[in-house]
C-alpha atoms as a PDB file:
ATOM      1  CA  UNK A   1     124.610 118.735 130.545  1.00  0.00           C
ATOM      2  CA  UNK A   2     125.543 116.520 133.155  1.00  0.00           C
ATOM      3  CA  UNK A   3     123.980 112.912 134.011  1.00  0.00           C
ATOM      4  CA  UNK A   4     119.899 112.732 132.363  1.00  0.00           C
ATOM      5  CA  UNK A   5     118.931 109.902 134.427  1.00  0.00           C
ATOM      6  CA  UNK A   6     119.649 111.698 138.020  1.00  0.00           C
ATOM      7  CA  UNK A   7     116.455 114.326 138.484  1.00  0.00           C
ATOM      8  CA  UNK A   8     116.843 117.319 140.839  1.00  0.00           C
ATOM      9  CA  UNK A   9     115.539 115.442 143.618  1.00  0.00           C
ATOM     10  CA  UNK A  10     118.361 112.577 143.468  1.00  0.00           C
ATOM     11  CA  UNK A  11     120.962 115.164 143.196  1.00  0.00           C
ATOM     12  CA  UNK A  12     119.547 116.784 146.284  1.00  0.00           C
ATOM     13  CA  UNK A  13     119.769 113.312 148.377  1.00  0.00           C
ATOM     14  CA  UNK A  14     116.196 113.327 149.066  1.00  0.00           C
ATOM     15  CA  UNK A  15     114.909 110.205 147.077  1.00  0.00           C
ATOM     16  CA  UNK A  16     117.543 107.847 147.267  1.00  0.00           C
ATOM     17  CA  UNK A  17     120.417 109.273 149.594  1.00  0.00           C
ATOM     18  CA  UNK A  18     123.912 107.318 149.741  1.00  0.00           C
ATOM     19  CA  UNK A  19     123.472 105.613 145.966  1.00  0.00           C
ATOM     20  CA  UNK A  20     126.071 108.465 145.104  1.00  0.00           C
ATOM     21  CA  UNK A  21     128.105 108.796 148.025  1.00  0.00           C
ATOM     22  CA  UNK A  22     131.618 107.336 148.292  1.00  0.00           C
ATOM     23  CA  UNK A  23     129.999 105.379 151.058  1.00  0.00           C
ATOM     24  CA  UNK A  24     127.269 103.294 150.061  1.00  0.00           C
ATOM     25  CA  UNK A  25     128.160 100.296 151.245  1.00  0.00           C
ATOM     26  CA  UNK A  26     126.309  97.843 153.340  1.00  0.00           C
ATOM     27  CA  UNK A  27     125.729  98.935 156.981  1.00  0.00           C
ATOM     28  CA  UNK A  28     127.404  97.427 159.542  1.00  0.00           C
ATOM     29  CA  UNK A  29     125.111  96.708 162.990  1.00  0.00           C
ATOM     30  CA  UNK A  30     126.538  95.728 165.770  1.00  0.00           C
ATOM     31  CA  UNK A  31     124.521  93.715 168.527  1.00  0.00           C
ATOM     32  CA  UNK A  32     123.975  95.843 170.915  1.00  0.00           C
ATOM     33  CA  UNK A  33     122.685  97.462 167.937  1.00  0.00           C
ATOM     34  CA  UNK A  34     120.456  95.203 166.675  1.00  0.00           C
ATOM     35  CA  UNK A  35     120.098  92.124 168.973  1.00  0.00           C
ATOM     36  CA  UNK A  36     117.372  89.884 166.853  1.00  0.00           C
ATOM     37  CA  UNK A  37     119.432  89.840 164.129  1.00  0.00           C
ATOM     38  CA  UNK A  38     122.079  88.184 165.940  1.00  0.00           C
ATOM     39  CA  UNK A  39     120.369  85.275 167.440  1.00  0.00           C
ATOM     40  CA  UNK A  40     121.580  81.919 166.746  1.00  0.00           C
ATOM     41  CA  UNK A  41     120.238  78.303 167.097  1.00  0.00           C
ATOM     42  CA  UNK A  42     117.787  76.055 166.081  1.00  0.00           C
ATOM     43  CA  UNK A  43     114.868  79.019 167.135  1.00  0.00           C
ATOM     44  CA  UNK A  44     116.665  81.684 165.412  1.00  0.00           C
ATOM     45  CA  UNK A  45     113.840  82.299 162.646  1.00  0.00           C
ATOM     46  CA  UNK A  46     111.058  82.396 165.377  1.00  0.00           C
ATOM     47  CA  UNK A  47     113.046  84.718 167.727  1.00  0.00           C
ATOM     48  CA  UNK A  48     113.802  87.149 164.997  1.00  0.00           C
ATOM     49  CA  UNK A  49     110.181  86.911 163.231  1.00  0.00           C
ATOM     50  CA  UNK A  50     107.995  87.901 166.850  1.00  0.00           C
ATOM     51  CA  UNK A  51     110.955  90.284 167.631  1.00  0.00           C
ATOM     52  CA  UNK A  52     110.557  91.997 164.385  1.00  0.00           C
ATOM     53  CA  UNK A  53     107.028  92.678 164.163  1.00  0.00           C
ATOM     54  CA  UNK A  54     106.562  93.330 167.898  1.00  0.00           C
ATOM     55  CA  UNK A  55     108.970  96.183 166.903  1.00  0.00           C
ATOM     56  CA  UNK A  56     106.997  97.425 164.202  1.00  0.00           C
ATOM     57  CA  UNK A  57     104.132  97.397 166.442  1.00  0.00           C
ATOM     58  CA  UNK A  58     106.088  99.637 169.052  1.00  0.00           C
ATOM     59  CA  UNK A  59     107.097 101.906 166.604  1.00  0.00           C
ATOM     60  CA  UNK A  60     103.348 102.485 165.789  1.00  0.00           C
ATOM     61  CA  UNK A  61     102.576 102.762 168.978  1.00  0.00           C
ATOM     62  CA  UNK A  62     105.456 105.410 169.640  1.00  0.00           C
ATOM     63  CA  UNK A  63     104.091 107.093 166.568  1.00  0.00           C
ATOM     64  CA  UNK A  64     100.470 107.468 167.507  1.00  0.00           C
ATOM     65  CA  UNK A  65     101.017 108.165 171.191  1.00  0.00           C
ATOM     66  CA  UNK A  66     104.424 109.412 171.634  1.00  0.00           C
ATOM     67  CA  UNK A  67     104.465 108.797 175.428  1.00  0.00           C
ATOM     68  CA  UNK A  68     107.512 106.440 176.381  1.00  0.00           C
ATOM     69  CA  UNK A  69     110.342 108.277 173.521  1.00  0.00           C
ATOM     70  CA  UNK A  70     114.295 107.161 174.791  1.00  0.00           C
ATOM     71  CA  UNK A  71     116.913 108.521 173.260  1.00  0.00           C
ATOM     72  CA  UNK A  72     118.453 105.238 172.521  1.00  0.00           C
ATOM     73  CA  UNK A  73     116.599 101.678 172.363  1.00  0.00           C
ATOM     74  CA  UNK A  74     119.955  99.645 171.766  1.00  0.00           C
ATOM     75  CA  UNK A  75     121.497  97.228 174.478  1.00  0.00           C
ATOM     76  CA  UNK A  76     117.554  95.470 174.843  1.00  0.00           C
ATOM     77  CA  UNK A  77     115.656  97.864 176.411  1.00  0.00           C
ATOM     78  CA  UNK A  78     112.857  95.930 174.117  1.00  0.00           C
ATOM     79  CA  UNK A  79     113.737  92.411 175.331  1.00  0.00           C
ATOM     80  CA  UNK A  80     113.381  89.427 172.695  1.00  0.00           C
ATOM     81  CA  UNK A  81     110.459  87.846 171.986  1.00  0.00           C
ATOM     82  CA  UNK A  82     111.382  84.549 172.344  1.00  0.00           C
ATOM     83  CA  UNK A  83     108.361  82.005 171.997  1.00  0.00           C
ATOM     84  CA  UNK A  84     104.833  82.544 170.534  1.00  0.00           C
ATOM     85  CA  UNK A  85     102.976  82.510 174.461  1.00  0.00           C
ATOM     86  CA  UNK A  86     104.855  85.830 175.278  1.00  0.00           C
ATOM     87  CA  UNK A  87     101.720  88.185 175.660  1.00  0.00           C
ATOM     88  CA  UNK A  88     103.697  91.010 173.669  1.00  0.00           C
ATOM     89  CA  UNK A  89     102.928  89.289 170.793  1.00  0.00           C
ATOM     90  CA  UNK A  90      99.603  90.572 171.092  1.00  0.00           C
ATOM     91  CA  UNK A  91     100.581  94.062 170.414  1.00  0.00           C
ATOM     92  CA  UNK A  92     101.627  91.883 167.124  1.00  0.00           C
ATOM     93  CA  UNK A  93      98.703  90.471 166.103  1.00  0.00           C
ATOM     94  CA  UNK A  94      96.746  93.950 166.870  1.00  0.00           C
ATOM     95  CA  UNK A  95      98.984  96.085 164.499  1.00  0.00           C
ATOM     96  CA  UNK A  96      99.053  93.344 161.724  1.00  0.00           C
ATOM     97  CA  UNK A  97      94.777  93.134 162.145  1.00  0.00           C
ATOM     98  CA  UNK A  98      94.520  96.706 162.047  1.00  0.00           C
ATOM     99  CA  UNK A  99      97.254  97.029 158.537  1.00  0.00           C
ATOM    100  CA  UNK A 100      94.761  94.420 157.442  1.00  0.00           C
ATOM    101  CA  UNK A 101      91.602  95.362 157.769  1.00  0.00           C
END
């Protein structure tokens, strides 16, 4: 009775939630949002690569010591990174070593 491929868990939402809502559709950021992913220009790539995993490595950081927590990091309260001699990029290298090693 009723679909074999969807398990208990799927009906429940909890492995793959939104594949059978009305709504799963693409989401729609806006740039206050998400600002790397709006950057445009011949330095786009770079901006949005060092922007990316700086985030990642603030998110770990905000995961293992939960000190600075906002209730919103939209509108840039994490500024872009936008060339490889920004020290933040450090924080980069760190997280990536560490996820290495």
């Amino acid at each position: 009775k009723g679909d074999p491929d969807i398990s208990a868990w799927d009906s429940a939402g909890t492995v793959r939630p939104g594949v059978y809502s009305e709504s799963s559709c693409k989401p729609n950021f806006l740039q206050v949002e998400n600002p790397a992913r709006f950057v445009r220009g011949p330095d786009a790539r770079t901006i949005q690569t060092l922007t990316w995993n700086y985030l990642l490595a603030v998110n770990f950081q905000l995961l293992v010591f939960p000190l600075t927590l906002s209730a919103d990091y939209s509108h840039d309260t994490i500024p872009l990174l936008r060339d490889w001699s920004d020290p933040r990029n450090f924080a980069s290298v760190c997280l990536w070593g560490l996820l290495v090693t």
